[in-house]
Protein backbone atom coordinates (compact mmCIF):
# COMPACT_ATOMS: atom_id res chain seq x y z
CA UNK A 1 0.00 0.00 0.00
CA UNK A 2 1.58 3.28 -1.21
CA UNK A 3 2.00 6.42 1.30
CA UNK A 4 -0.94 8.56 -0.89
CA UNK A 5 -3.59 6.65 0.86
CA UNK A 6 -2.35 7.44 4.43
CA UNK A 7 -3.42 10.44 6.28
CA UNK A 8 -2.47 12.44 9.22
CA UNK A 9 -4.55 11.12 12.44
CA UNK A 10 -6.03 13.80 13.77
CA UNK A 11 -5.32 12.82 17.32
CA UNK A 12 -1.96 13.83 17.08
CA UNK A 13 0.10 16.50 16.02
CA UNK A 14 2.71 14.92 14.27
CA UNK A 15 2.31 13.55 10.34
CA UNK A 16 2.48 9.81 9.98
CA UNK A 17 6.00 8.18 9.56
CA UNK A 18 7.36 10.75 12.11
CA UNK A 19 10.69 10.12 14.58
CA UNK A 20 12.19 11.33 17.15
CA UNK A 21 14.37 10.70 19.78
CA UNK A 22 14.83 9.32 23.70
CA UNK A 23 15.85 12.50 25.04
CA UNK A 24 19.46 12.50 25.79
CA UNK A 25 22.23 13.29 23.46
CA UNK A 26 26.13 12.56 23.53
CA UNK A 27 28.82 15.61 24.14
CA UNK A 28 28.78 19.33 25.41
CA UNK A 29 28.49 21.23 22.55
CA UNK A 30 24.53 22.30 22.56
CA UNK A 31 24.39 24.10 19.06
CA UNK A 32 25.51 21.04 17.53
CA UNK A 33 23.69 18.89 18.92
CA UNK A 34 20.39 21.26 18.10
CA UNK A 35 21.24 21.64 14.67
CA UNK A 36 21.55 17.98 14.67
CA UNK A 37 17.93 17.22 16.35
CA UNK A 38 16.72 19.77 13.82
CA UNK A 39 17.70 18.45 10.93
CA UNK A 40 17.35 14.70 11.68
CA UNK A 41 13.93 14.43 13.30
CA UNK A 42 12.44 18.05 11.74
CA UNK A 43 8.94 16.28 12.25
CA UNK A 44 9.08 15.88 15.45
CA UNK A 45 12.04 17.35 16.85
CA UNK A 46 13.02 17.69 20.90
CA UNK A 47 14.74 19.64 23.17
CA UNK A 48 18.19 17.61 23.35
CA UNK A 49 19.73 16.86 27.41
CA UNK A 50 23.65 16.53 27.57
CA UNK A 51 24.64 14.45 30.38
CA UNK A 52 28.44 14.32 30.19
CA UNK A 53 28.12 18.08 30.66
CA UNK A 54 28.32 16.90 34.18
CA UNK A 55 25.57 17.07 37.63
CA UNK A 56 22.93 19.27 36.68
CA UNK A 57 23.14 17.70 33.00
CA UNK A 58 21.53 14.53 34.01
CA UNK A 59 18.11 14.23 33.02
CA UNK A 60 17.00 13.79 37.64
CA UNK A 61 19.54 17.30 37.85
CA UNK A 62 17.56 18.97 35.00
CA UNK A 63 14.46 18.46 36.22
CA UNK A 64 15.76 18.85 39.68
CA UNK A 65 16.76 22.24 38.48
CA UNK A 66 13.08 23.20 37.59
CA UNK A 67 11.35 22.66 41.37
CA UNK A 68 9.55 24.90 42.52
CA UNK A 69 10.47 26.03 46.06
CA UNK A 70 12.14 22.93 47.00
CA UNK A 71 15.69 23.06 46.61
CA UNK A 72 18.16 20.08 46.25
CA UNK A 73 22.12 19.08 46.03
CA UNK A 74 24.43 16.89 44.56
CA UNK A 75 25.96 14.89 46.73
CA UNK A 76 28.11 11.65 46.02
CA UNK A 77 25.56 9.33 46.88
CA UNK A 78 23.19 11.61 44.67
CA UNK A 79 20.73 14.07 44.52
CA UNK A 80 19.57 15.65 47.84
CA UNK A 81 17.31 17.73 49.66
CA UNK A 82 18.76 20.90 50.58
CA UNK A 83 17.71 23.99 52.51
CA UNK A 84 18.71 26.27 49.15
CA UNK A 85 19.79 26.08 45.93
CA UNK A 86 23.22 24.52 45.45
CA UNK A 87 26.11 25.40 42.61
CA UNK A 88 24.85 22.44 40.82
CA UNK A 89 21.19 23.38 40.81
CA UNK A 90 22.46 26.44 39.75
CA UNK A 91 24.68 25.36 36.51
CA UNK A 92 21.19 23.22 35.88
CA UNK A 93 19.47 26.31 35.63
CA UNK A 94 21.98 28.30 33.53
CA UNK A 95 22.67 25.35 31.19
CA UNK A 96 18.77 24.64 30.66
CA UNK A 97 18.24 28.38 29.88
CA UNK A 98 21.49 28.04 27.69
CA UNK A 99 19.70 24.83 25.57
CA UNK A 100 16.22 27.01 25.45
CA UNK A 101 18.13 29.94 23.78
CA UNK A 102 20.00 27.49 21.34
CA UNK A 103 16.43 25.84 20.52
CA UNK A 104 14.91 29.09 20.05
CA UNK A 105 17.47 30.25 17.36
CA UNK A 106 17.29 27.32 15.78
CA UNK A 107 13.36 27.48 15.90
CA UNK A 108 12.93 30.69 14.25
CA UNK A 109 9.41 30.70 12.25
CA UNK A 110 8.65 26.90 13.35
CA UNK A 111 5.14 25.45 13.30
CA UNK A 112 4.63 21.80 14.41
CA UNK A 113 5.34 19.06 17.46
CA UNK A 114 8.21 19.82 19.64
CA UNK A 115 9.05 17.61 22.30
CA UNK A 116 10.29 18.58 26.14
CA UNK A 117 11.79 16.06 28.44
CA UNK A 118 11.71 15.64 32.24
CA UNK A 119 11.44 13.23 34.77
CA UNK A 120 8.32 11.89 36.17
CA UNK A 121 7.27 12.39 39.78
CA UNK A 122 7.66 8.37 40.76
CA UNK A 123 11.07 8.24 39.20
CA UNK A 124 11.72 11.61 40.88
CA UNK A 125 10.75 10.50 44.02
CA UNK A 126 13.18 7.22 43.92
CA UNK A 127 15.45 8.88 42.74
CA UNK A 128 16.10 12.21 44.83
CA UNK A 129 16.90 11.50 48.49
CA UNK A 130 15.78 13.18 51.80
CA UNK A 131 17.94 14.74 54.30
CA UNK A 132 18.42 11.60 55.72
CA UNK A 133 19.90 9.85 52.85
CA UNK A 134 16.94 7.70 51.87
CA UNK A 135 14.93 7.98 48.68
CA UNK A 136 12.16 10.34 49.03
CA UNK A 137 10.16 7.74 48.30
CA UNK A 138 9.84 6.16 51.71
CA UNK A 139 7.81 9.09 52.86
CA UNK A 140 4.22 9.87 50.81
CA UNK A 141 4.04 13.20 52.28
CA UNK A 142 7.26 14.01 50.65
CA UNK A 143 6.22 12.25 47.46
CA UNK A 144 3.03 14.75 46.80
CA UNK A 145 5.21 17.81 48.15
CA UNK A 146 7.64 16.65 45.38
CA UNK A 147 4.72 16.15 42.95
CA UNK A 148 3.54 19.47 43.22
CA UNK A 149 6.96 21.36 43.27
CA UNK A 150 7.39 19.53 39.79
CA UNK A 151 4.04 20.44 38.56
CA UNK A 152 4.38 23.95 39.34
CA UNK A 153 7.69 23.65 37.79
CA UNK A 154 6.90 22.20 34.55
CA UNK A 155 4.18 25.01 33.82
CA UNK A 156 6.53 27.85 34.09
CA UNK A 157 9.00 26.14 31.52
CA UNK A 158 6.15 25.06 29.16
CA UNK A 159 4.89 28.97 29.49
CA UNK A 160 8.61 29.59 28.65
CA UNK A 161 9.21 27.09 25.93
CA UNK A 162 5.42 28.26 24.24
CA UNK A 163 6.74 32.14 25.01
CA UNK A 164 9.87 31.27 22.85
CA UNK A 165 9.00 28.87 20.32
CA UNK A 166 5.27 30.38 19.93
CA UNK A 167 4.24 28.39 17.13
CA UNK A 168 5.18 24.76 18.43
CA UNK A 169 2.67 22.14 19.47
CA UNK A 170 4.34 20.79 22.57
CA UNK A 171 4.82 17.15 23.74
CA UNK A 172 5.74 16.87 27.43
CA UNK A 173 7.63 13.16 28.09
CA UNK A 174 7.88 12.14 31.68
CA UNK A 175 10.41 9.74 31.66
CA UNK A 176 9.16 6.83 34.29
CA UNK A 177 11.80 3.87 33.92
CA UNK A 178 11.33 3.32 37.94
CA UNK A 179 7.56 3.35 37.68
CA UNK A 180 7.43 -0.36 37.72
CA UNK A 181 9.88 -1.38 40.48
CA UNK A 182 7.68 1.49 42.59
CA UNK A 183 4.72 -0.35 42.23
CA UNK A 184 6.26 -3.61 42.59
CA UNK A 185 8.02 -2.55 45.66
CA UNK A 186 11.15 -3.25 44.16
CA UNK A 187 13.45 -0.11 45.28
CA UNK A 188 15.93 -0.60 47.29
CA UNK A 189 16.54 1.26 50.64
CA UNK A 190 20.51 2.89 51.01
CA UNK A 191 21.60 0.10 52.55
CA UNK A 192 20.51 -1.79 49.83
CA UNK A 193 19.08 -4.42 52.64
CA UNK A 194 15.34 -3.55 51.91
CA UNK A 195 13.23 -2.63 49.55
CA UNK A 196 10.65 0.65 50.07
CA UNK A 197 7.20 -0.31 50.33
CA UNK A 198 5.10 -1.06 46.99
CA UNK A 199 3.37 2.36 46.03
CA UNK A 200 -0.61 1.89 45.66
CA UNK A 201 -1.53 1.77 41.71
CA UNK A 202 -4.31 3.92 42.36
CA UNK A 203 -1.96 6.63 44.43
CA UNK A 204 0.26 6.28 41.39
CA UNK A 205 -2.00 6.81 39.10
CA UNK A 206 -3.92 9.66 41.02
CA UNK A 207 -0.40 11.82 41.34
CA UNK A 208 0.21 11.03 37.74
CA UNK A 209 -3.19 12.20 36.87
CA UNK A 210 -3.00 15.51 39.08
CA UNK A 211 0.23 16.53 37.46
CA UNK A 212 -0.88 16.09 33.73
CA UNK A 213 -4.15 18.29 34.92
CA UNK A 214 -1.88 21.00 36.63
CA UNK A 215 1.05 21.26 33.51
CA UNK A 216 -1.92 21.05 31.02
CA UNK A 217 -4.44 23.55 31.98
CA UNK A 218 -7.34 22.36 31.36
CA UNK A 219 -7.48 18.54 31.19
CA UNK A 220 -4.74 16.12 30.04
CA UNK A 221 -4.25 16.33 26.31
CA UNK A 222 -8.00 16.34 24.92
CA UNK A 223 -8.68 17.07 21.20
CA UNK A 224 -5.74 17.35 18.81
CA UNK A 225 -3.14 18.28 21.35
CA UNK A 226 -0.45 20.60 21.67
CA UNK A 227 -1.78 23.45 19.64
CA UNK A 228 0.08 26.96 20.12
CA UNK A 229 -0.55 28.09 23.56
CA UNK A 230 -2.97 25.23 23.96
CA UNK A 231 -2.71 21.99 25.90
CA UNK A 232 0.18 19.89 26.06
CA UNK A 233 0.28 16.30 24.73
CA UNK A 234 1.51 14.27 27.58
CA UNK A 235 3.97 11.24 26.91
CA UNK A 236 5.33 8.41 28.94
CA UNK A 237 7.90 6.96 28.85
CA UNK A 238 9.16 3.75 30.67
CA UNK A 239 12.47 1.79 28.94
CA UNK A 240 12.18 -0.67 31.73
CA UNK A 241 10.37 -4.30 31.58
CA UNK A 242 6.38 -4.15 32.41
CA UNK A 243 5.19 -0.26 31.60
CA UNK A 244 1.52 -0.28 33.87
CA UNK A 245 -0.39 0.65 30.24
CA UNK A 246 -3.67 0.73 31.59
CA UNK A 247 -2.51 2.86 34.82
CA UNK A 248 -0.77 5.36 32.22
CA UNK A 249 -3.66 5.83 29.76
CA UNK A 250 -6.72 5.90 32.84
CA UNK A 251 -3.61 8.84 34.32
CA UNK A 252 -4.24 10.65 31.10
CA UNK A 253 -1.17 9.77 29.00
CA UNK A 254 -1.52 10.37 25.06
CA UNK A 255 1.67 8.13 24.32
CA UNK A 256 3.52 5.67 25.52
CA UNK A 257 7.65 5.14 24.82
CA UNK A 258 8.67 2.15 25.31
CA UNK A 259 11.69 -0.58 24.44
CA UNK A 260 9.49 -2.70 21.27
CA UNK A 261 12.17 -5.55 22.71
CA UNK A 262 10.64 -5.68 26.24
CA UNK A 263 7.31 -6.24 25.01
CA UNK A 264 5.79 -9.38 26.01
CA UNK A 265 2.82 -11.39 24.51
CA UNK A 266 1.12 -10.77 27.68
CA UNK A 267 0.82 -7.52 27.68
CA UNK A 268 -0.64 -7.14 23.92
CA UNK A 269 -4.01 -7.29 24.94
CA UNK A 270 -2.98 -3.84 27.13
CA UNK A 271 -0.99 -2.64 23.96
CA UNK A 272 -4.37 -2.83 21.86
CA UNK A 273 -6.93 -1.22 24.62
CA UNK A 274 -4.48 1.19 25.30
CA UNK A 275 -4.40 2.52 20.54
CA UNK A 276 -7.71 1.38 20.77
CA UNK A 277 -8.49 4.31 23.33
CA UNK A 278 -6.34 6.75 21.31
CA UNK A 279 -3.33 6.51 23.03
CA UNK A 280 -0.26 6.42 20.42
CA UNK A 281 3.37 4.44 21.00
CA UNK A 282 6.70 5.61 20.43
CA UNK A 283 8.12 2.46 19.88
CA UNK A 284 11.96 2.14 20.51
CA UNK A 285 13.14 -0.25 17.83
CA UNK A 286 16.57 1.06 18.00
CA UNK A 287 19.15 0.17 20.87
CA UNK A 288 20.71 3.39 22.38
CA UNK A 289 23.95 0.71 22.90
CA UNK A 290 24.97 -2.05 21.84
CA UNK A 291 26.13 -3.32 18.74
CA UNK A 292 24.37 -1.26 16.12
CA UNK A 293 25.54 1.96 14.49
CA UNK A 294 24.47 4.04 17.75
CA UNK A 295 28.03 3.55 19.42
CA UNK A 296 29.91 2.24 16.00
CA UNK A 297 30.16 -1.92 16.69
CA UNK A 298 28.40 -3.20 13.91
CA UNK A 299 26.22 -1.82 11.26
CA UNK A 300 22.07 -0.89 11.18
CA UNK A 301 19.80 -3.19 9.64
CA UNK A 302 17.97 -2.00 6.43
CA UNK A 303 15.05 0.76 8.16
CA UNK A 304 12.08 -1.38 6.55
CA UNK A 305 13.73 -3.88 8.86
CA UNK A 306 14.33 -1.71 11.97
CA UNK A 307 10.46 -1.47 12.25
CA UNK A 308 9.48 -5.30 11.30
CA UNK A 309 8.81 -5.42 15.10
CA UNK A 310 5.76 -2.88 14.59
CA UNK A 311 4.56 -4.29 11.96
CA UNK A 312 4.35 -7.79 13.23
CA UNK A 313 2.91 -6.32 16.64
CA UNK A 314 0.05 -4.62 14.48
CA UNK A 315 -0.87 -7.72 12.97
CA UNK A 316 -1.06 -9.58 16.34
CA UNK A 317 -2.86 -6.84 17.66
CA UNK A 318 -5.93 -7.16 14.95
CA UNK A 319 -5.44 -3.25 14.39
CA UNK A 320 -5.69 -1.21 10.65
CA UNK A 321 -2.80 -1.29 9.09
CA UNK A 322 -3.66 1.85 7.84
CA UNK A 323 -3.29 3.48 11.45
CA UNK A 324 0.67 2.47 11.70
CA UNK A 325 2.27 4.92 10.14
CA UNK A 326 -0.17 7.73 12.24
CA UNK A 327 -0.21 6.10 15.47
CA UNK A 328 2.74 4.83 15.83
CA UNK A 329 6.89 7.31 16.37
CA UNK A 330 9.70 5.74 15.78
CA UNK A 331 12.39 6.05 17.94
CA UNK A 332 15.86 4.69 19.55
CA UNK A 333 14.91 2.19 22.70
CA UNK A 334 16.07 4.78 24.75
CA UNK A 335 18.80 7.66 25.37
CA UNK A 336 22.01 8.06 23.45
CA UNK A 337 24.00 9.71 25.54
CA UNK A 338 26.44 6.85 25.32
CA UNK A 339 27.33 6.69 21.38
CA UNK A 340 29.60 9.03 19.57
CA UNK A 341 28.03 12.19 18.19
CA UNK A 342 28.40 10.76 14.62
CA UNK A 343 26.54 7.78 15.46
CA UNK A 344 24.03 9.19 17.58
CA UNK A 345 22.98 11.66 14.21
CA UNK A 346 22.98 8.38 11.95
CA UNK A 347 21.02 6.48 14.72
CA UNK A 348 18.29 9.64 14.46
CA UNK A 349 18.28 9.71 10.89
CA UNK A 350 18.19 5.78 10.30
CA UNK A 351 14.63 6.16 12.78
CA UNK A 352 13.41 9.06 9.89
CA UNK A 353 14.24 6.45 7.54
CA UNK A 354 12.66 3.82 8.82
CA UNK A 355 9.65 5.64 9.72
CA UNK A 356 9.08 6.51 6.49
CA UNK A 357 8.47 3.02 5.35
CA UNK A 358 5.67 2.67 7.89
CA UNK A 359 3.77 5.34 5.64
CA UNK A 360 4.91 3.33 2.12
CA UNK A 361 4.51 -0.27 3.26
CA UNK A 362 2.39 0.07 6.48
CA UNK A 363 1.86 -3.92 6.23
């Protein structure tokens, strides 16, 4: 079936056979990597993080870096509630306003789906330790004050990103890898002898569901999404084994990122309410490591192949063909912080490529 027959799902903003990527990018050199971004996802391009820029690069020390009125350090054993804002906070705050000017330059006259990155308030909370060295987790007073610091921080910088890039239609990914292990109980204490308590799936789903309302406005993502100083279009994403589908679209999630590789016949039947109810996938069909072009140990399969995976998966899934290419981003399986700049860029472009073919052969 030839591309002329497919047309853009008006659910989402972005055209069908679109790509994008994880989130994280390799090196220190922001205008670079922008340009790069630009140039080899233009249909749905995102706001790059550099991690070996250093604490405060990280993707939990940017988003650290955006609370609101709750202040935290680095500390060896990690991140840290503090009583103000420390030099790495700081140099997150001046290196995220750094990336937002680059992104604006390189933005000039833009219309269409741009994508922001932070971490979700779950992760967050395993993640960023209280004063006493354990995970903020352990304490669900600290969890919702954590929450709503986040919330509040997320709407300035989508008021700031919208203020600066006014004519993008803007995708906010919370990036959930821990979300699992949380509700399986699975994080360990610091001394690694326990494991916190397993957090309620309703409580999970409630916070996630009051932070989409508060960063969205009005609702989480309804009608097309994303539209110029309209709502934002809410993604998850979780790299790790068993992403809670159901839990993430009842929270209000539009998409869902996830590893294609982890995917397990047991969770199809989740996979198909979840499209079924309008919620789209980002499917990661491309290792961030490993031996593929994305660190330079062995060379990238043919893109019609990359995405066999989705095809297959929308055959055992009973859905349209037709609603691939629309439904369905193409991206790497996660981050690619850890590949060479050269090979991060061809890993980017290979996803175009291969999400292309979704729109040409969707079967």
């Amino acid at each position: 079936m030839g591309g002329a027959g497919t047309t853009a799902d008006r659910r989402f903003p972005w055209q069908p056979g679109a790509a994008t990527g994880a989130g994280s990018m390799p090196g220190t050199d922001i205008r670079e990597t922008v340009r790069v971004v630009t140039g080899a996802v233009e249909g749905l391009p995102f706001l790059p993080e550099l991690p070996a820029r250093g604490p405060g690069a990280d993707m939990t020390g940017r988003t650290a870096g955006l609370l609101a009125e709750l202040s935290v350090q680095h500390e060896p054993s990690g991140w840290r509630i503090a009583d103000r804002p420390g030099r790495d906070t700081r140099r997150a705050a001046a290196w995220l306003r750094e990336d937002l000017d680059t992104l604006e330059e390189f933005t000039q006259g833009f219309t269409g789906p741009l994508k922001l990155q932070a971490v979700g308030p779950w992760t967050l909370a395993a993640a960023v330790q209280r004063r006493n060295g354990e995970a903020m987790l352990g304490d669900r007073g600290a969890c919702r004050d954590l929450a709503a610091s986040l919330a509040e921080g997320l709407r300035a910088h989508l008021a700031d990103v919208r203020r600066r890039v006014p004519g993008a239609r803007l995708l906010l990914q919370l990036d959930e890898p821990s979300l699992p292990a949380v509700l399986a109980g699975r994080v360990r204490t610091a001394s690694g002898y326990r494991t916190h308590p397993a957090v309620d799936a309703a409580v999970a789903e409630e916070t996630l569901r009051g932070l989409l309302d508060a960063v969205a406005g009005t609702g989480t993502g309804g009608g097309p999404g994303g539209g110029p100083g309209g709502e934002v279009l809410p993604v998850a994403h979780c790299c790790a084994p068993g992403p809670p589908f159901a839990l993430l679209r009842r929270a209000g999630f539009r998409a869902v990122s996830l590893d294609l590789a982890l995917l397990t016949e047991g969770e199809y039947d989740a996979v198909a309410a979840s499209v079924e109810a309008g919620v789209a996938l980002f499917a990661g069909v491309l290792p961030g490591h490993g031996s593929t072009a994305a660190d330079g140990t062995g060379p990238l399969s043919d893109p019609a192949g990359t995405v066999s995976g989705v095809r297959t998966l929308w055959r055992r899934l009973g859905l349209s063909p037709e609603s691939v290419a629309g439904a369905v981003v193409v991206t790497p399986s996660c981050g690619l912080a850890g590949a060479s700049p050269a090979c991060a860029r061809a890993a980017l472009e290979h996803c175009a490529r291969a999400a292309r073919t979704l729109v040409d052969d969707p079967v």
